[in-house]
Each structure stands twice: as structure tokens, then as C-alpha cells.
N, C-alpha and C. Protein backbone atom coordinates (compact mmCIF):
# COMPACT_ATOMS: atom_id res chain seq x y z
N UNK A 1 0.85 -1.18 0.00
CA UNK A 1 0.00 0.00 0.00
C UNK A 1 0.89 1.24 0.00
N UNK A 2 0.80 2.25 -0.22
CA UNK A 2 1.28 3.49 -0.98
C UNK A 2 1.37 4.41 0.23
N UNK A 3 1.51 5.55 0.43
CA UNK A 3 1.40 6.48 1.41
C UNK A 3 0.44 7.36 1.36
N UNK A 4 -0.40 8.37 2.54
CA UNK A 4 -1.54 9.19 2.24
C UNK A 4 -1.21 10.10 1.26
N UNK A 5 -0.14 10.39 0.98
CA UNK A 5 0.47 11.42 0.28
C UNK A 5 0.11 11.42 -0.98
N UNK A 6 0.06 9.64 -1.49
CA UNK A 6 -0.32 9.35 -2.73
C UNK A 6 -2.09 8.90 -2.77
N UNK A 7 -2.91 8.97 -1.91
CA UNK A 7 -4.03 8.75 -1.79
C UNK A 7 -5.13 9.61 -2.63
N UNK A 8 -6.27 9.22 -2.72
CA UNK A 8 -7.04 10.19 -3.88
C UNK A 8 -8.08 10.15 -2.68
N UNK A 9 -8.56 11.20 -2.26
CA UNK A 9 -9.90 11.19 -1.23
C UNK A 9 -11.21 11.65 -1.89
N UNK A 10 -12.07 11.29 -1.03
CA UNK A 10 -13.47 11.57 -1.80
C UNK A 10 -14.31 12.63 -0.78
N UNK A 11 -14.91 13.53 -0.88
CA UNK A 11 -15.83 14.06 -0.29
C UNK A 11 -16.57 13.65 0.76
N UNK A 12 -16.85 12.53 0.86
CA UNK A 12 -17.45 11.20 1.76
C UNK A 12 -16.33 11.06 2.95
N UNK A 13 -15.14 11.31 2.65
CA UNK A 13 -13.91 11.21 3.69
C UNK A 13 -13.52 9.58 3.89
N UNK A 14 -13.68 9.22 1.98
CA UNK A 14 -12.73 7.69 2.35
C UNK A 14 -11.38 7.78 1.29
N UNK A 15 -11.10 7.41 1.70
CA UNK A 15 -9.31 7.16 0.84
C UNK A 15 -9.33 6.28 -0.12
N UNK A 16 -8.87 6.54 -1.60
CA UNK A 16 -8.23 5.69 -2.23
C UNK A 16 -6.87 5.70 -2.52
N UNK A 17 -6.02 4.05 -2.69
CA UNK A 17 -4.77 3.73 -3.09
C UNK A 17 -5.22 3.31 -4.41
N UNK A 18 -4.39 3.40 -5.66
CA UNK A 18 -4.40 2.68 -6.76
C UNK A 18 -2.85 2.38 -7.10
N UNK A 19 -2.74 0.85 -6.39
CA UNK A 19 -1.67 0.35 -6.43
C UNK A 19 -1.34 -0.34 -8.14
N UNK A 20 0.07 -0.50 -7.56
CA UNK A 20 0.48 -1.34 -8.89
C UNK A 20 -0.26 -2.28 -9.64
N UNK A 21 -0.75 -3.16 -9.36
CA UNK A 21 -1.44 -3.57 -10.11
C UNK A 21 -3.06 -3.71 -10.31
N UNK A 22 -3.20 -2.41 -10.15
CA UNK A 22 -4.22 -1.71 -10.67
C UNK A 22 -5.96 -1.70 -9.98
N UNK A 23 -5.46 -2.55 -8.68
CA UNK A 23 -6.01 -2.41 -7.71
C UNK A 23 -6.61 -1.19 -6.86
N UNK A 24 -7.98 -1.32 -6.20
CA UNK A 24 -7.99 0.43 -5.91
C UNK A 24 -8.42 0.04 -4.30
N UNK A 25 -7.68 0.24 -3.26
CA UNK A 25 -7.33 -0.05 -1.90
C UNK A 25 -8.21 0.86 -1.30
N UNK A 26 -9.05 0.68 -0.40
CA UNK A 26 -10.28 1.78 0.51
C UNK A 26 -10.05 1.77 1.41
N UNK A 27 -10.05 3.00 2.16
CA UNK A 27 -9.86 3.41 3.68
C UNK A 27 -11.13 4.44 3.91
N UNK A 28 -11.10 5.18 5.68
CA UNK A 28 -11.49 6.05 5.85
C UNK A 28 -10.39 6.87 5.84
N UNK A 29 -10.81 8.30 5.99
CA UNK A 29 -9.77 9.53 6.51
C UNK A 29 -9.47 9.51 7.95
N UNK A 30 -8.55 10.13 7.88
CA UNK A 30 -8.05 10.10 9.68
C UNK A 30 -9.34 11.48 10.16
N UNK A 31 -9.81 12.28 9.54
CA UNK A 31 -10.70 12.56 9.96
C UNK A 31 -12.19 12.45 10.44
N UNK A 32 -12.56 10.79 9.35
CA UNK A 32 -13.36 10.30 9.23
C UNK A 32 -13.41 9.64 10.73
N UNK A 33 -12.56 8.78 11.11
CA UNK A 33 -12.12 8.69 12.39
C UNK A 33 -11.89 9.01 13.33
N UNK A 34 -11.71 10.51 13.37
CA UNK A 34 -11.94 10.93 14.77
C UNK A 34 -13.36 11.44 14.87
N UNK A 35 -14.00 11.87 13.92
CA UNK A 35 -14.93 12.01 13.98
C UNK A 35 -16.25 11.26 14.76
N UNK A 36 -16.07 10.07 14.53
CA UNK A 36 -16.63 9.05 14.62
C UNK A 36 -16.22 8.45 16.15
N UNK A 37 -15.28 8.44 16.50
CA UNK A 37 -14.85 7.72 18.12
C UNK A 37 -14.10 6.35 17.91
N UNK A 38 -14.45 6.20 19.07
CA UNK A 38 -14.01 4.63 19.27
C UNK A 38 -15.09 3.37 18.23
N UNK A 39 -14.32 3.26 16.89
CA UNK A 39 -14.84 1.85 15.64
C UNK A 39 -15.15 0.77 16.94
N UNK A 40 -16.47 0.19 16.56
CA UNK A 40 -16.61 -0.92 17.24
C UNK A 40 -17.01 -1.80 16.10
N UNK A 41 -17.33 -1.51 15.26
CA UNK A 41 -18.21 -2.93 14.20
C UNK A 41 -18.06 -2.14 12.96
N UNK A 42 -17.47 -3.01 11.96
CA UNK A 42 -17.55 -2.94 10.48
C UNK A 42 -18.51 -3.52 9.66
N UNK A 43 -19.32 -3.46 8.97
CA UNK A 43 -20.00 -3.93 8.00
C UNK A 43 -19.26 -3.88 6.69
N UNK A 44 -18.63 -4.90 5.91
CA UNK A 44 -18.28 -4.85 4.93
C UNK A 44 -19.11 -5.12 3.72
N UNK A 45 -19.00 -4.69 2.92
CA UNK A 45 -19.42 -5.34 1.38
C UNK A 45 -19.33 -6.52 1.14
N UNK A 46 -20.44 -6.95 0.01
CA UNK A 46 -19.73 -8.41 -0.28
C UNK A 46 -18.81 -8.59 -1.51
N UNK A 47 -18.12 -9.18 -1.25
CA UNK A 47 -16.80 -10.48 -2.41
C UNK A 47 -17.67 -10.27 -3.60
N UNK A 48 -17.58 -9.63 -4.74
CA UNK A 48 -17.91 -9.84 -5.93
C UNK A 48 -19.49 -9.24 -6.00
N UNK A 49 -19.32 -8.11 -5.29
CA UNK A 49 -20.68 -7.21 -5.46
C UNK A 49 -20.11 -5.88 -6.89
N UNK A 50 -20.58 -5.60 -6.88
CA UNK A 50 -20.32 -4.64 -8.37
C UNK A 50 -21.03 -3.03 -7.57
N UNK A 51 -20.25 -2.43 -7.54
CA UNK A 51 -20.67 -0.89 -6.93
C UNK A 51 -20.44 0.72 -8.00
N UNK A 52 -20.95 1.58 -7.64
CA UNK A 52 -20.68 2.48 -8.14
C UNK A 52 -19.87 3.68 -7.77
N UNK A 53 -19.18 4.57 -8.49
CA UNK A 53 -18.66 5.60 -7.21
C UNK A 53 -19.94 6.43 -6.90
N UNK A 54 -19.78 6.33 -5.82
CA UNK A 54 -20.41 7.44 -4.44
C UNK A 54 -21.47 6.34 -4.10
N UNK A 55 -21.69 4.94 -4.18
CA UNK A 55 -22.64 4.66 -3.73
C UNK A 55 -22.39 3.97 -2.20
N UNK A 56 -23.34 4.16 -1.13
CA UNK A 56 -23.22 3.45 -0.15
C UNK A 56 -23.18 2.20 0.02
N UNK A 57 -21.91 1.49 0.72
CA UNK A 57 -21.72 0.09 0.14
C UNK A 57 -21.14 -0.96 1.33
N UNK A 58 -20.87 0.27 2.34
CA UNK A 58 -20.62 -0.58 3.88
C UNK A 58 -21.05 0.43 4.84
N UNK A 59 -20.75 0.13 5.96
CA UNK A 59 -21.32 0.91 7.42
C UNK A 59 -20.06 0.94 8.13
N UNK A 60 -19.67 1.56 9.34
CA UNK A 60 -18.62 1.48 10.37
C UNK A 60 -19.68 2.31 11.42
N UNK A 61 -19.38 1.55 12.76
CA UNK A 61 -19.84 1.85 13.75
C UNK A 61 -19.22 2.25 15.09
N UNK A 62 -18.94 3.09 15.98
CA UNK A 62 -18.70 3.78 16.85
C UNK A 62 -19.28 3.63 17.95
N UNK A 63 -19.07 4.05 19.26
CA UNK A 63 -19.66 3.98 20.43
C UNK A 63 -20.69 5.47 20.71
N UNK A 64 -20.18 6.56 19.64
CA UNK A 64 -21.06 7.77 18.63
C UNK A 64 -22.10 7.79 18.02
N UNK A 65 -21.70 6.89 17.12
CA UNK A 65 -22.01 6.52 15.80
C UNK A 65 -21.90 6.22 14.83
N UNK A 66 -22.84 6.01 13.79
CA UNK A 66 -23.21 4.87 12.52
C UNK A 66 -22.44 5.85 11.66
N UNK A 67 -21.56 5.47 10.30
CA UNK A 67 -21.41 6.22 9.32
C UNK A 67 -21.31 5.20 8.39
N UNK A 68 -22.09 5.38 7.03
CA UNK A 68 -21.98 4.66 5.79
C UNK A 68 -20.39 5.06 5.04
N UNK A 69 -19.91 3.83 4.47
CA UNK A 69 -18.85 4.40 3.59
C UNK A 69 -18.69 3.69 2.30
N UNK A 70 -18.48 5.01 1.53
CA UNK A 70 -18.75 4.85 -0.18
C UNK A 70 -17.53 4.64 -0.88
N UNK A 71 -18.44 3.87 -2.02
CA UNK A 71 -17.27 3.62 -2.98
C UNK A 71 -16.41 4.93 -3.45
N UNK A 72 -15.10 5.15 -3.12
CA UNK A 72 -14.66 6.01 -4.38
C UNK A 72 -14.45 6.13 -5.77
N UNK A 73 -14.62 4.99 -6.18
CA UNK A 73 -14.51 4.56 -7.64
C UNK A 73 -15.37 3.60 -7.52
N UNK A 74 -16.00 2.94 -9.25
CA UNK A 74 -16.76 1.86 -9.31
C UNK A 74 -16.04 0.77 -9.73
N UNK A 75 -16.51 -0.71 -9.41
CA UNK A 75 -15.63 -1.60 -9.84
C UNK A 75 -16.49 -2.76 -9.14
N UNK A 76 -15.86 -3.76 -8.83
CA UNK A 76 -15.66 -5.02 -8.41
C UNK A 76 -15.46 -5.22 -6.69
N UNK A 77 -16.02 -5.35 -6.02
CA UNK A 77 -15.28 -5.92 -4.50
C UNK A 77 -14.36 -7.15 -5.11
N UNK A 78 -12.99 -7.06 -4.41
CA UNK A 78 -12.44 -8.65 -4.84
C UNK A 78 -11.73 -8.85 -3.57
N UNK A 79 -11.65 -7.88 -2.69
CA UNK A 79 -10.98 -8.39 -1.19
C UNK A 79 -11.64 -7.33 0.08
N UNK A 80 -11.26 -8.27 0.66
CA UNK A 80 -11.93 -7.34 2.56
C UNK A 80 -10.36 -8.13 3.41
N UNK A 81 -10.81 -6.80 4.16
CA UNK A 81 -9.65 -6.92 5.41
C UNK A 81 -9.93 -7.54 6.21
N UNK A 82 -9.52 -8.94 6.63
CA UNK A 82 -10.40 -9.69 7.46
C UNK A 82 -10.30 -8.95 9.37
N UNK A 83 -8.92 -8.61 8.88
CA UNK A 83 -8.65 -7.76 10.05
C UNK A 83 -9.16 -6.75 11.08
N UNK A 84 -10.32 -6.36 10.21
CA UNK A 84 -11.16 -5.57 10.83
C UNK A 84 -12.49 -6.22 11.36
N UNK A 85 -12.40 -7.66 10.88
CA UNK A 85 -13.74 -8.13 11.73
C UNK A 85 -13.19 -8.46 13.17
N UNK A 86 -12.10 -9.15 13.35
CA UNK A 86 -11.65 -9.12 14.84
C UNK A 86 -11.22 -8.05 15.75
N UNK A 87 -10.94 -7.00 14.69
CA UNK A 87 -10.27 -5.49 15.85
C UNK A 87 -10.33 -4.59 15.11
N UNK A 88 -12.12 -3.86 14.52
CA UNK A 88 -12.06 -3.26 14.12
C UNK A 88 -11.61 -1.38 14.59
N UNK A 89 -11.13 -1.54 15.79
CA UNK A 89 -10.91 -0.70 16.41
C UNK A 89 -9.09 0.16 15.67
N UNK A 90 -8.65 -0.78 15.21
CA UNK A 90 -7.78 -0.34 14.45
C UNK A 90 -7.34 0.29 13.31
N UNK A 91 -8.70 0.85 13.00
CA UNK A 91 -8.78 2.06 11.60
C UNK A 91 -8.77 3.32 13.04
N UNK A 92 -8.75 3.40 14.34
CA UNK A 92 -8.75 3.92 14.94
C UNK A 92 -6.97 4.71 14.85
N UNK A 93 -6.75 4.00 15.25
CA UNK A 93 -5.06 3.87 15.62
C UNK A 93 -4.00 4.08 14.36
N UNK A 94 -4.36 3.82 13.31
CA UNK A 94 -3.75 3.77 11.68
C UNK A 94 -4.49 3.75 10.61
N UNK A 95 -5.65 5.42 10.82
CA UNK A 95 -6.53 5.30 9.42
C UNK A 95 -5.68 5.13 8.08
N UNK A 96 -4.53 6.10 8.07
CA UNK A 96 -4.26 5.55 7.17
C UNK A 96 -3.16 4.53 6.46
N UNK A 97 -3.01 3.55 7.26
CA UNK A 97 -2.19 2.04 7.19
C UNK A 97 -3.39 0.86 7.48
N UNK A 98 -4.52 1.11 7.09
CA UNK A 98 -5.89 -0.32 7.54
C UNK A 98 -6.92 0.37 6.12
N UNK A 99 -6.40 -0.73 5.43
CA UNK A 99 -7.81 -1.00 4.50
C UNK A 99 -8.76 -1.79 4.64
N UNK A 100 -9.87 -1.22 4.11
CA UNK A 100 -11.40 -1.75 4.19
C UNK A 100 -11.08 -3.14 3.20
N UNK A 101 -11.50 -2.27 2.40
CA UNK A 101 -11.78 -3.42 1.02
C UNK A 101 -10.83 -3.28 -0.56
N UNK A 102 -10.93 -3.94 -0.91
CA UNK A 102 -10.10 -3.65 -2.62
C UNK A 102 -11.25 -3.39 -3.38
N UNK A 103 -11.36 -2.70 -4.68
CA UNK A 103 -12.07 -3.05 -5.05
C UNK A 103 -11.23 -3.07 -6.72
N UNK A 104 -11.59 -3.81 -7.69
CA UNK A 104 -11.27 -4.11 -9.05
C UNK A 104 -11.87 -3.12 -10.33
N UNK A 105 -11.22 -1.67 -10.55
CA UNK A 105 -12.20 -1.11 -11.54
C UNK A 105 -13.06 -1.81 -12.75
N UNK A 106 -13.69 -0.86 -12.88
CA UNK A 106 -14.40 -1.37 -14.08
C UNK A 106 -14.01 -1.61 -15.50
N UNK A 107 -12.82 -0.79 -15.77
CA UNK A 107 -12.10 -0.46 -16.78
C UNK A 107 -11.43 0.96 -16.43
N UNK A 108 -10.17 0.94 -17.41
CA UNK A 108 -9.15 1.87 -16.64
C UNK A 108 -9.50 3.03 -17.32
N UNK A 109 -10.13 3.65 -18.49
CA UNK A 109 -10.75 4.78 -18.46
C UNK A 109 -11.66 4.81 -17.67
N UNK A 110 -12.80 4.86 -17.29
CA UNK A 110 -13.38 4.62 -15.82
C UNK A 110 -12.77 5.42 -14.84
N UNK A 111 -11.91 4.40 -14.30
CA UNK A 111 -11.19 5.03 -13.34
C UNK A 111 -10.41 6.23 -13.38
N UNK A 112 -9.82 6.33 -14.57
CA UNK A 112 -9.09 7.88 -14.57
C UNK A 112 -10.47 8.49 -14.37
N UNK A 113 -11.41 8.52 -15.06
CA UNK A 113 -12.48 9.88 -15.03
C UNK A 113 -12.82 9.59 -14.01
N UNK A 114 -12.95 8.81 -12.97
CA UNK A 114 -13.60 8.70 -11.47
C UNK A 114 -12.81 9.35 -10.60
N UNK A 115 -11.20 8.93 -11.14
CA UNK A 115 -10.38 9.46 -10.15
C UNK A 115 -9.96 11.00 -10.12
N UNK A 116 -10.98 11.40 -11.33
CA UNK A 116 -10.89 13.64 -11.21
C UNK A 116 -11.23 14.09 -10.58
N UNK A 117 -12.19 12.86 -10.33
CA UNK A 117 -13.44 13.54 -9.21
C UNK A 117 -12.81 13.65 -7.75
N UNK A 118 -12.07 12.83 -7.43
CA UNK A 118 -11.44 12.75 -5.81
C UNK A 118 -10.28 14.03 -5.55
N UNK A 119 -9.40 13.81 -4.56
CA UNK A 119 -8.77 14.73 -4.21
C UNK A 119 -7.58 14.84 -3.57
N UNK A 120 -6.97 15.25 -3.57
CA UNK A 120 -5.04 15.06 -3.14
C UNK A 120 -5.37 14.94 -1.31
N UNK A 121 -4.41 14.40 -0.83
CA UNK A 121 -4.74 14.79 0.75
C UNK A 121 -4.19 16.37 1.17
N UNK A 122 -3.81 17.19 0.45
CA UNK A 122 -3.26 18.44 1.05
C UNK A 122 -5.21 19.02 0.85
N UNK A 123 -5.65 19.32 -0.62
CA UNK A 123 -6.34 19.64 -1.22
C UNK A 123 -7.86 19.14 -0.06
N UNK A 124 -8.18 17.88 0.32
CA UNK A 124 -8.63 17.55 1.40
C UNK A 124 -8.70 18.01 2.26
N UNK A 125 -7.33 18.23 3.36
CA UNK A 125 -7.05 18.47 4.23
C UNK A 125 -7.42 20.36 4.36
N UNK A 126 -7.41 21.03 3.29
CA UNK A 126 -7.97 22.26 3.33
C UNK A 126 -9.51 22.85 2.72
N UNK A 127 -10.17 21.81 2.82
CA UNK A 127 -11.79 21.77 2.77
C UNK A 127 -12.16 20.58 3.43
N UNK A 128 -12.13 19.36 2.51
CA UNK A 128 -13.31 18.57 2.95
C UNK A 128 -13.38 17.60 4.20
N UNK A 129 -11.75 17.54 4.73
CA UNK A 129 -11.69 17.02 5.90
C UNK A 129 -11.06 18.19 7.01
N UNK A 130 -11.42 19.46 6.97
CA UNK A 130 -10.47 20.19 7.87
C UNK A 130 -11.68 20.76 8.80
């Protein structure tokens, strides 16, 4: 996985990686996270659901509260962090080193035009998560 530096964020306040092989890695924001409190329960997506960007596609839960979290791009689910069903408390501690889910674009034009839509973490960090 890549660094926040190289991350594309979405308005929604989740993170994308688009690693080497062409994989697109989901997080929340570290703001998304404090926001929210102490993660107690993840709801993930399912393995080979087909999503859209911006659509609501999992839940994360807090001792706060409920927040839905959206696709940043559309594609494929093809992996979940199993890691977060036993301690999901650890998007707490390293939002951004704990991915949600992978998901598989749809095709790589697609994704470039999905990925205009998102946002640098500086660019973020001075609106949509500040």
C-alpha cells in the first residue's frame, strides 16, 4: 500500500490507493475517524458485489455513531480486510495504514475519469476534511 500522500480522497472522507497492479485499496480519513470515536463494528461489502462511485456500500460503527462508507470509484469488491472483523478498532489507531476493502475497476478509463473527481490529501485536508 502506498502512502496518504499518494491517496485520492473523496468528499465522503474515504481514501483511495491505486496500487500497482491496478487495484484500488479503501480506507477512511483520519478525519473520518476521529470524527466518529471509538470503531466498534464494520460492516463490509460483499466479495464480488459490483458498486458504483459514491454509492453506499458498507457501514462502520462507533460507540457515537453509525457512518456509511462509499465507494470512491466503481468496480468489483475482490478483497476485505479480514482484520477488521476481529479489531475493528484499528482504523482507529492507523486510518491511514488499515484498508477496508479492494475493489477491481471497471475499466481503466473509468477510473481515470472517477479518479478527477477525488482529491489530493493536502487539497482535502484544506476543505473537505479540515
Amino acid at each position: 500500500m502506498k502512502t496518504e500522500d499518494t491517496f485520492k480522497f473523496a468528499q465522503t472522507h474515504e481514501w483511495a490507493s491505486i496500487e500497482d497492479d491496478g487495484l484500488v485499496w479503501v480506507g477512511i480519513s483520519n478525519h473520518a475517524q476521529e470524527a466518529l470515536g471509538d470503531v466498534m463494528f464494520f460492516q463490509a461489502p460483499k466479495i464480488g458485489q459490483l458498486v458504483k462511485q459514491g454509492e453506499a456500500i458498507a457501514a462502520i460503527e462507533s460507540v457515537k455513531a453509525a457512518s456509511d462508507i462509499h465507494a470512491p470509484i466503481g468496480g468489483e469488491i475482490i478483497s476485505l480486510n479480514e482484520e477488521m472483523d476481529a479489531s475493528p478498532e484499528i482504523v482507529n489507531q492507523k486510518p491511514y495504514g488499515v484498508w477496508l476493502f479492494k475493489i477491481k475497476p471497471t475499466s481503466e478509463e473509468m477510473l481515470n475519469s472517477e479518479l478527477s473527481t477525488l482529491v489530493s490529501l493536502a487539497q482535502y485536508n484544506s476543505g473537505a476534511g479540515a
